[in-house]
PDB file of N, CA and C in Angstrom:
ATOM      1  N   UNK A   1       0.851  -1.178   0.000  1.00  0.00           N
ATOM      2  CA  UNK A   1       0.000   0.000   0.000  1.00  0.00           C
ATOM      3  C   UNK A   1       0.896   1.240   0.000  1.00  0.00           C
ATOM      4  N   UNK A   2       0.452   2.319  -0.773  1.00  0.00           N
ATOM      5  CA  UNK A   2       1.335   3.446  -1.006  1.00  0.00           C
ATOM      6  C   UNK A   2       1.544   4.210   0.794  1.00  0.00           C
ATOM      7  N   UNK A   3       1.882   5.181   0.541  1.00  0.00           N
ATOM      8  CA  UNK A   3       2.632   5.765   2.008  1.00  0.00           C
ATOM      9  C   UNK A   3       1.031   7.093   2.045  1.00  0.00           C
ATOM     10  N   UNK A   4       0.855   7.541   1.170  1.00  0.00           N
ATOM     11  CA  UNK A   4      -0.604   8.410   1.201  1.00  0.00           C
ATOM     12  C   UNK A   4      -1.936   7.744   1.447  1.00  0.00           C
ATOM     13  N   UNK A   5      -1.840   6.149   0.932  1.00  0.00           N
ATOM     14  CA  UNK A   5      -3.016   5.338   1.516  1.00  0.00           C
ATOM     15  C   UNK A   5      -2.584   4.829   2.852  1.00  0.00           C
ATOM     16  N   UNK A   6      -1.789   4.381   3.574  1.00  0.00           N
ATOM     17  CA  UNK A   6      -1.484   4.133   4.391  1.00  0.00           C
ATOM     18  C   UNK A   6      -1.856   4.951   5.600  1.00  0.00           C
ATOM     19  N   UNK A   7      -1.089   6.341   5.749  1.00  0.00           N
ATOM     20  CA  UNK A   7      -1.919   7.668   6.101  1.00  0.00           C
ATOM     21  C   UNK A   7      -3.192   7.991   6.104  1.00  0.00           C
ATOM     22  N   UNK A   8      -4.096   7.411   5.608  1.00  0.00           N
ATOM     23  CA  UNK A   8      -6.065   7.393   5.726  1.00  0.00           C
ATOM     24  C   UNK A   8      -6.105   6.347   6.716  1.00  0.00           C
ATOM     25  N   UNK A   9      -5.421   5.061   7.256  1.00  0.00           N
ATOM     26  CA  UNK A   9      -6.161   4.267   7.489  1.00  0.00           C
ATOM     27  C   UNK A   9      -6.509   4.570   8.893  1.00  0.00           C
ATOM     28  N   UNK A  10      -7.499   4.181   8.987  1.00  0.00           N
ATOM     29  CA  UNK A  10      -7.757   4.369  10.733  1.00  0.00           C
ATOM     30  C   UNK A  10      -7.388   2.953  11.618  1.00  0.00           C
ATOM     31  N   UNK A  11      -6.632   2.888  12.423  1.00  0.00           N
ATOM     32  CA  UNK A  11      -6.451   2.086  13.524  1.00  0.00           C
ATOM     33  C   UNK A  11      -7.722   1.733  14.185  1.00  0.00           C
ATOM     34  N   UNK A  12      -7.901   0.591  14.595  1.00  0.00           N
ATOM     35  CA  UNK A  12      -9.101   0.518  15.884  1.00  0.00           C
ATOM     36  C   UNK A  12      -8.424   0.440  17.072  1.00  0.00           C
ATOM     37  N   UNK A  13      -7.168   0.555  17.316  1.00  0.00           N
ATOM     38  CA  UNK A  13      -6.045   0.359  18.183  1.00  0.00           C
ATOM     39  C   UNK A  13      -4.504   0.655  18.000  1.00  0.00           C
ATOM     40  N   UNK A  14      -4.299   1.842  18.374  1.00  0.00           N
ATOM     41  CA  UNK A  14      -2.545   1.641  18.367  1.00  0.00           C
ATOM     42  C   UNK A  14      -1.932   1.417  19.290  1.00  0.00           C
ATOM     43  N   UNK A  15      -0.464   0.985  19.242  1.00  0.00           N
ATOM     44  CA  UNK A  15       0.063  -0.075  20.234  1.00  0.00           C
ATOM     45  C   UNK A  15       1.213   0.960  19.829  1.00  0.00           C
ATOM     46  N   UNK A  16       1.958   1.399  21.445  1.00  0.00           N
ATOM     47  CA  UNK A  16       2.903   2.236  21.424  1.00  0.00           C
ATOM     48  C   UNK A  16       4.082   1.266  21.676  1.00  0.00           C
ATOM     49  N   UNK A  17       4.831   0.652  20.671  1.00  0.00           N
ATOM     50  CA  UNK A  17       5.917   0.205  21.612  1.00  0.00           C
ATOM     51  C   UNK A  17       7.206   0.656  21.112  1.00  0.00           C
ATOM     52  N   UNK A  18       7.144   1.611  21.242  1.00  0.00           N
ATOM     53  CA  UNK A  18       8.097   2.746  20.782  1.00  0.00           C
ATOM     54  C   UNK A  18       9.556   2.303  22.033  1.00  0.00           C
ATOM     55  N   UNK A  19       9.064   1.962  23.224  1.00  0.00           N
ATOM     56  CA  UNK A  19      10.318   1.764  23.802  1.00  0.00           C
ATOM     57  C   UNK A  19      10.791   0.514  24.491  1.00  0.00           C
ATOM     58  N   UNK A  20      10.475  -0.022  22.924  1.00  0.00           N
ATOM     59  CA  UNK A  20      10.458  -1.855  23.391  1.00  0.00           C
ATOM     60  C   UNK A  20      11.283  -2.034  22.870  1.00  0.00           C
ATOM     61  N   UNK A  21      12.330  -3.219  23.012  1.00  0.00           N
ATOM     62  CA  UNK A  21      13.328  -3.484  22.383  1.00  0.00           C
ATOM     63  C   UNK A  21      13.057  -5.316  21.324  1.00  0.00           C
ATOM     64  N   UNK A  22      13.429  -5.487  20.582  1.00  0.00           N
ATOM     65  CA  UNK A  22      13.054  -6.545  19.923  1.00  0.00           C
ATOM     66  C   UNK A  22      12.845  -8.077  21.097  1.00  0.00           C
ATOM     67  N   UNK A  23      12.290  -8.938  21.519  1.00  0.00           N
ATOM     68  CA  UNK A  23      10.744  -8.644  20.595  1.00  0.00           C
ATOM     69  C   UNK A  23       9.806  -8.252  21.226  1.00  0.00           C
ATOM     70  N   UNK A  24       9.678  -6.782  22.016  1.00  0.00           N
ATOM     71  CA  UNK A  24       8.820  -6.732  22.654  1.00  0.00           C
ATOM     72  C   UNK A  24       7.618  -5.790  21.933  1.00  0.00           C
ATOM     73  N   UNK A  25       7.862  -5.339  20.808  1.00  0.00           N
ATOM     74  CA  UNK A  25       6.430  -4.570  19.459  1.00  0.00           C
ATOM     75  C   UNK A  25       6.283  -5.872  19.067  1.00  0.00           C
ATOM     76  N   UNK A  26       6.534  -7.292  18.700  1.00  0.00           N
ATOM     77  CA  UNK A  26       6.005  -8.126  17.929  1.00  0.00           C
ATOM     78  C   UNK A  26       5.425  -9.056  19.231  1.00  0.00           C
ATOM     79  N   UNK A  27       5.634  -8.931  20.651  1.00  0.00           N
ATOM     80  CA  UNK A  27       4.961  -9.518  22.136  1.00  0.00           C
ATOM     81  C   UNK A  27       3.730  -8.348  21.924  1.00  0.00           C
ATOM     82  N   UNK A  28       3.643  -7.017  21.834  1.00  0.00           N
ATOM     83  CA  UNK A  28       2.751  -5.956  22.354  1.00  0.00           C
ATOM     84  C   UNK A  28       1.934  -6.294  21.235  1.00  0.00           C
ATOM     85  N   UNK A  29       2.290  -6.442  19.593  1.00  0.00           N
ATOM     86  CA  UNK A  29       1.372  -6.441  18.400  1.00  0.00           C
ATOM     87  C   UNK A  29       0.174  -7.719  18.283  1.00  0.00           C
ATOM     88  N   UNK A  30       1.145  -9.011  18.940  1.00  0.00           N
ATOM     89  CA  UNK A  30       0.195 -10.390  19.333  1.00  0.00           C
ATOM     90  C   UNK A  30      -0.760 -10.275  20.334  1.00  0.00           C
ATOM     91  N   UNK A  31      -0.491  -9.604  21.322  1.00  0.00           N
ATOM     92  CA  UNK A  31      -1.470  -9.044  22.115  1.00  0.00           C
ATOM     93  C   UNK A  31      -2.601  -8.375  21.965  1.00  0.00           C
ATOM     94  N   UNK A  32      -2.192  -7.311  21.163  1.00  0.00           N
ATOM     95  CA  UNK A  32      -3.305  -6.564  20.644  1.00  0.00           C
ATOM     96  C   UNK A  32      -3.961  -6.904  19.428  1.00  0.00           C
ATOM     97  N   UNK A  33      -3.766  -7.760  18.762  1.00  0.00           N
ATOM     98  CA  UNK A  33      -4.464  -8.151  17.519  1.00  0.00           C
ATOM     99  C   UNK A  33      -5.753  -9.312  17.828  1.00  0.00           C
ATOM    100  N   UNK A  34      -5.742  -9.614  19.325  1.00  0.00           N
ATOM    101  CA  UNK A  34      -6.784 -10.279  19.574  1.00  0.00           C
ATOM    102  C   UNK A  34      -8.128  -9.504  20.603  1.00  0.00           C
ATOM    103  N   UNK A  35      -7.666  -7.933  20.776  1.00  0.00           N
ATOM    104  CA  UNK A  35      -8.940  -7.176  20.961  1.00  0.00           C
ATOM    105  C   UNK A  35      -9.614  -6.359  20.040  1.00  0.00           C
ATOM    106  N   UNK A  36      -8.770  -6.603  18.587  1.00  0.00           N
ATOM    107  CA  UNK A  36      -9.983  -5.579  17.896  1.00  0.00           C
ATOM    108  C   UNK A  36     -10.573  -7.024  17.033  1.00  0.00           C
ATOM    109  N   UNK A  37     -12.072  -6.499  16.537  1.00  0.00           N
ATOM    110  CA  UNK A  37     -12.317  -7.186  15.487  1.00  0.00           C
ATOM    111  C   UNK A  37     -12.037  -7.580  14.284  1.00  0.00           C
ATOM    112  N   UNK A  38     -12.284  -8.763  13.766  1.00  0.00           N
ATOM    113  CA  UNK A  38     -11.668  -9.227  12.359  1.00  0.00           C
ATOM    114  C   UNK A  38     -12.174  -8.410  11.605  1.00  0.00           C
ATOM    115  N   UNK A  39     -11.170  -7.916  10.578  1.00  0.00           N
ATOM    116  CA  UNK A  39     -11.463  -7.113   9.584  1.00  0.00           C
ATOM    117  C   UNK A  39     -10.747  -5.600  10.012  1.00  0.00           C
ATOM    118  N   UNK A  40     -10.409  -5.126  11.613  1.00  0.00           N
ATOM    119  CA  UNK A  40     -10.106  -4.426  12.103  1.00  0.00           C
ATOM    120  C   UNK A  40      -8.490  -3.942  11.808  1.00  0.00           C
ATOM    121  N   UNK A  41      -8.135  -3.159  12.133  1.00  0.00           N
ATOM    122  CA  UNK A  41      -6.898  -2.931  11.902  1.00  0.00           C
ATOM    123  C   UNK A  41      -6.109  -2.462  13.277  1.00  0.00           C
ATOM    124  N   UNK A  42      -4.475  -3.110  13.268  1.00  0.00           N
ATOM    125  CA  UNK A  42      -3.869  -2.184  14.457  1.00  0.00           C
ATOM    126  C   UNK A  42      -2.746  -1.431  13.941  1.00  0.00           C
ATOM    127  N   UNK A  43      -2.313  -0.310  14.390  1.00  0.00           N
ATOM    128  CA  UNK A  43      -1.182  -0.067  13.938  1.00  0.00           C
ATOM    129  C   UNK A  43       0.025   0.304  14.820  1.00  0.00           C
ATOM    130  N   UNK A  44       1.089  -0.418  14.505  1.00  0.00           N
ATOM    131  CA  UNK A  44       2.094  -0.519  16.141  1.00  0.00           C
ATOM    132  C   UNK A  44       3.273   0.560  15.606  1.00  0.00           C
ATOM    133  N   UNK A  45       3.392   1.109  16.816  1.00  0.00           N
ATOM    134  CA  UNK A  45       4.559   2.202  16.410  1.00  0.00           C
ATOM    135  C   UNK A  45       5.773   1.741  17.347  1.00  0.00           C
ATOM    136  N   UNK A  46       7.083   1.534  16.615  1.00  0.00           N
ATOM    137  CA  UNK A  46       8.277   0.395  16.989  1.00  0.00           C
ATOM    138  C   UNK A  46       9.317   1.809  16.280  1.00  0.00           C
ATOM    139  N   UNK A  47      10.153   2.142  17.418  1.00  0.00           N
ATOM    140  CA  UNK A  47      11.390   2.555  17.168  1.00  0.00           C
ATOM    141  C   UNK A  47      12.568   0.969  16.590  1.00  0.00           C
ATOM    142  N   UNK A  48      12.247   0.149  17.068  1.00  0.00           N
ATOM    143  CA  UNK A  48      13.502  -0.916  16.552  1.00  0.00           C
ATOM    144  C   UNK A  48      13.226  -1.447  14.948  1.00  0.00           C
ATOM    145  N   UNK A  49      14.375  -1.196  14.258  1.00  0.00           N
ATOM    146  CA  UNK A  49      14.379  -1.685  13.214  1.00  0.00           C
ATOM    147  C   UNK A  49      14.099  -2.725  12.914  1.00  0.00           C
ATOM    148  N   UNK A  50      13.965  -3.913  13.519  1.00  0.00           N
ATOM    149  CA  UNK A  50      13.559  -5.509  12.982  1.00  0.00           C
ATOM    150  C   UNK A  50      12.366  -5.257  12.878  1.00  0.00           C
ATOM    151  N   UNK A  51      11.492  -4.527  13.808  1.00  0.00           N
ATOM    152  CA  UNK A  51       9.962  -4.777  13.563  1.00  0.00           C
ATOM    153  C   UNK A  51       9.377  -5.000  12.479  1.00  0.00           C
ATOM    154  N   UNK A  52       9.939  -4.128  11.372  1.00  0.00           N
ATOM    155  CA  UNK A  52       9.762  -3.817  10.179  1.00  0.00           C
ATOM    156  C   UNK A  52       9.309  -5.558   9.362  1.00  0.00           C
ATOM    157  N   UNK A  53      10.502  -5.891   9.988  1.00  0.00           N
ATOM    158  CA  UNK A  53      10.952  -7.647   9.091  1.00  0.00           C
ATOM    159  C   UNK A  53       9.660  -8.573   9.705  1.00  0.00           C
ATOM    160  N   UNK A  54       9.798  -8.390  11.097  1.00  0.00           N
ATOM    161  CA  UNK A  54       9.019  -9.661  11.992  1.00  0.00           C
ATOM    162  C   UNK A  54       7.722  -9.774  11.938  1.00  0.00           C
ATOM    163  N   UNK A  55       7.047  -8.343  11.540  1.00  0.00           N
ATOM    164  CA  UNK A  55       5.882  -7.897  11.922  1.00  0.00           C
ATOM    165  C   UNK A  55       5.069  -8.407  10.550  1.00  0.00           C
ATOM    166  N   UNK A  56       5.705  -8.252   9.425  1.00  0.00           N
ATOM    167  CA  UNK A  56       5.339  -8.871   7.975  1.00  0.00           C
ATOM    168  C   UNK A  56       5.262  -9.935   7.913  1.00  0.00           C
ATOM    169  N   UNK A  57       6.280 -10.912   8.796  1.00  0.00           N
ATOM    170  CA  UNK A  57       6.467 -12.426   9.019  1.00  0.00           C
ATOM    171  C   UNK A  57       5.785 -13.018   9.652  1.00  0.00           C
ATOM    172  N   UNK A  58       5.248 -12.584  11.017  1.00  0.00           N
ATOM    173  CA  UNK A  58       4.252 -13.178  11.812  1.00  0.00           C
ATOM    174  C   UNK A  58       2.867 -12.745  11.028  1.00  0.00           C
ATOM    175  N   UNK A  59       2.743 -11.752  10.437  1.00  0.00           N
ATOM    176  CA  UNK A  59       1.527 -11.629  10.003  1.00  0.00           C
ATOM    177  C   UNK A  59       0.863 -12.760   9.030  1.00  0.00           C
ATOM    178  N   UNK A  60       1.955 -12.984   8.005  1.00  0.00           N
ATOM    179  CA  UNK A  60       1.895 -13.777   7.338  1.00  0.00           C
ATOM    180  C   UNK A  60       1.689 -15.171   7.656  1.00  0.00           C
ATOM    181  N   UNK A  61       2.714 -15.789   8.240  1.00  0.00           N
ATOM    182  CA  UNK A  61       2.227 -16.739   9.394  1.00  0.00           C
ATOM    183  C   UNK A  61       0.868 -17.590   9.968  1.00  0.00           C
ATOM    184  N   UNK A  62       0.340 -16.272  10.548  1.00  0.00           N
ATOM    185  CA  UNK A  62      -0.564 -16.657  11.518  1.00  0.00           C
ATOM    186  C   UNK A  62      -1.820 -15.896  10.278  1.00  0.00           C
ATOM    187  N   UNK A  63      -1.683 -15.418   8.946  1.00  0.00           N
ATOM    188  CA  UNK A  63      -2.920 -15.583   8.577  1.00  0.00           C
ATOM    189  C   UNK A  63      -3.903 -13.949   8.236  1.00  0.00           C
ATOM    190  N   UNK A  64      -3.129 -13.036   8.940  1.00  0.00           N
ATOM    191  CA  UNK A  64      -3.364 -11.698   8.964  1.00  0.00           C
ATOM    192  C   UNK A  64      -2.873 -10.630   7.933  1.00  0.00           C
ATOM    193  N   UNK A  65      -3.513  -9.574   7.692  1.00  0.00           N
ATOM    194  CA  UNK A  65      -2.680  -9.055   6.456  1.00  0.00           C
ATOM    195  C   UNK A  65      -1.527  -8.051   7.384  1.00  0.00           C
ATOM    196  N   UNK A  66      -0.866  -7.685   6.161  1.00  0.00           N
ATOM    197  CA  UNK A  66       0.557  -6.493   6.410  1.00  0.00           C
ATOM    198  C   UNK A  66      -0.001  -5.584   5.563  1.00  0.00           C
ATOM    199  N   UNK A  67      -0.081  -4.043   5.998  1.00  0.00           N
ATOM    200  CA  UNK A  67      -0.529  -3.363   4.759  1.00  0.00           C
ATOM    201  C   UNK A  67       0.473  -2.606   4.345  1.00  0.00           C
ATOM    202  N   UNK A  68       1.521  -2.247   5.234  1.00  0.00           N
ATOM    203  CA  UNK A  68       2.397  -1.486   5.136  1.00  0.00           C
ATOM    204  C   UNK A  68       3.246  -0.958   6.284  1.00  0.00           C
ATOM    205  N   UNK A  69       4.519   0.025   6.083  1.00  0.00           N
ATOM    206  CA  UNK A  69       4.839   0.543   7.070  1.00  0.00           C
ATOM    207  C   UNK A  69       4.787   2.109   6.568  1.00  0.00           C
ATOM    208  N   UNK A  70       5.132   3.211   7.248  1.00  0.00           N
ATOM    209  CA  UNK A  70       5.197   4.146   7.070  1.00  0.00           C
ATOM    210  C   UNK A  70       6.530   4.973   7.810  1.00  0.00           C
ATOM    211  N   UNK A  71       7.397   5.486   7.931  1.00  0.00           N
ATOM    212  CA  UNK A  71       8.646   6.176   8.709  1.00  0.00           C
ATOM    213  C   UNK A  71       7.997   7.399   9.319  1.00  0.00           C
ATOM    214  N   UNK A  72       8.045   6.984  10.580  1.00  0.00           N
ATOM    215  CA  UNK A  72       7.875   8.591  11.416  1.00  0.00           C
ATOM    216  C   UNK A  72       8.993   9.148  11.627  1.00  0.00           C
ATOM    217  N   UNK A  73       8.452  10.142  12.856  1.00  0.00           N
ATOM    218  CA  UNK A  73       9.154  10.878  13.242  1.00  0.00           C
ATOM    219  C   UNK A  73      10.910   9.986  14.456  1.00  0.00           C
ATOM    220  N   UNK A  74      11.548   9.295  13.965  1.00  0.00           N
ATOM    221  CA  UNK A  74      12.176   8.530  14.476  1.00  0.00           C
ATOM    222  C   UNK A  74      11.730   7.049  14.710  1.00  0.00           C
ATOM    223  N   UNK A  75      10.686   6.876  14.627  1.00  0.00           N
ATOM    224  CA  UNK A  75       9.966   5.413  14.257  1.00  0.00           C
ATOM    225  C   UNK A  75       9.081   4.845  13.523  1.00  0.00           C
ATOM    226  N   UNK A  76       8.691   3.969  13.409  1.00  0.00           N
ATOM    227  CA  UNK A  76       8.078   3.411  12.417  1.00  0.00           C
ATOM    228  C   UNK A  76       6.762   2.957  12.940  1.00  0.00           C
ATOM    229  N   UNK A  77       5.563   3.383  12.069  1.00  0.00           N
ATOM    230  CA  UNK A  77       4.218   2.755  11.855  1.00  0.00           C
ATOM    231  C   UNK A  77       3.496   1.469  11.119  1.00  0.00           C
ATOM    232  N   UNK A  78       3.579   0.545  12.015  1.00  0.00           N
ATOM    233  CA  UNK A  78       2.994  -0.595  10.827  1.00  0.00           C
ATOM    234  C   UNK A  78       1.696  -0.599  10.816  1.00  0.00           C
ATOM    235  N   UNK A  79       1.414  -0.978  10.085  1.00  0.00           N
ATOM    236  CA  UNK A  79      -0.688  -2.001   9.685  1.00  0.00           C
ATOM    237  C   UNK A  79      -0.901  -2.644   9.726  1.00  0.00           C
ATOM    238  N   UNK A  80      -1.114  -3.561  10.817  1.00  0.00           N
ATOM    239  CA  UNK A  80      -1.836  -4.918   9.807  1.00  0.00           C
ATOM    240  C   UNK A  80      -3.342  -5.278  10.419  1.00  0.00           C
ATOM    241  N   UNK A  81      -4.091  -5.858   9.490  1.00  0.00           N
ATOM    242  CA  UNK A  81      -5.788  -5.896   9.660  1.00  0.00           C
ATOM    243  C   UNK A  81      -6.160  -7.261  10.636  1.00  0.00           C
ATOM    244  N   UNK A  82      -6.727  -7.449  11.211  1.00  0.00           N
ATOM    245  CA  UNK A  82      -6.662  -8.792  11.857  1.00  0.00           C
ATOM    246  C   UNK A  82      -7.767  -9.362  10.730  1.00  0.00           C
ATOM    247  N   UNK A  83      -7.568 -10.712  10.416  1.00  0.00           N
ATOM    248  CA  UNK A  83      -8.058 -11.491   9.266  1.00  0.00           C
ATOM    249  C   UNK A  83      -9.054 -12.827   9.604  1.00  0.00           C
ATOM    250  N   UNK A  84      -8.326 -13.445  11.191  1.00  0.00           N
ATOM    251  CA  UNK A  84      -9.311 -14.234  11.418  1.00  0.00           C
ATOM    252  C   UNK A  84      -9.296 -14.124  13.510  1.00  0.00           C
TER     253      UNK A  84
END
């Protein structure tokens, strides 16, 4: 998904784990992907660079989409929709 669609999406939940160190955004993202509804989206904000990798991988995995990431302001925004 482009970086301007990405930017519309609305979260039903964001997950700050801005001061987690690996793997604690892909511990905080498993967590939270089982309180919003399917079809729902979360989006986790991870200063650590792996997130980027793991967060696409487990998604995939376990069945959920990845929509994207986006670069903030020193960290990074992911997407992914919960699927089942």
């Amino acid at each position: 998904m482009e970086v301007a669609e990405l930017e519309k999406v609305h979260a039903a939940k964001v997950v700050d784990a801005r001061g987690s160190a690996c793997p604690g955004p892909l511990l905080e993202a498993k967590a939270a992907i089982g309180t919003v509804p399917v079809g729902q989206t979360i989006e986790v904000w991870s200063g650590d660079p792996s997130t980027k990798k793991d967060l696409p991988r487990w998604a995939a995995k376990i069945g959920h989409e990845f929509l994207g990431a986006i670069e903030a302001d020193g960290y990074d925004r992911i997407f992914i929709v919960r699927r089942k």
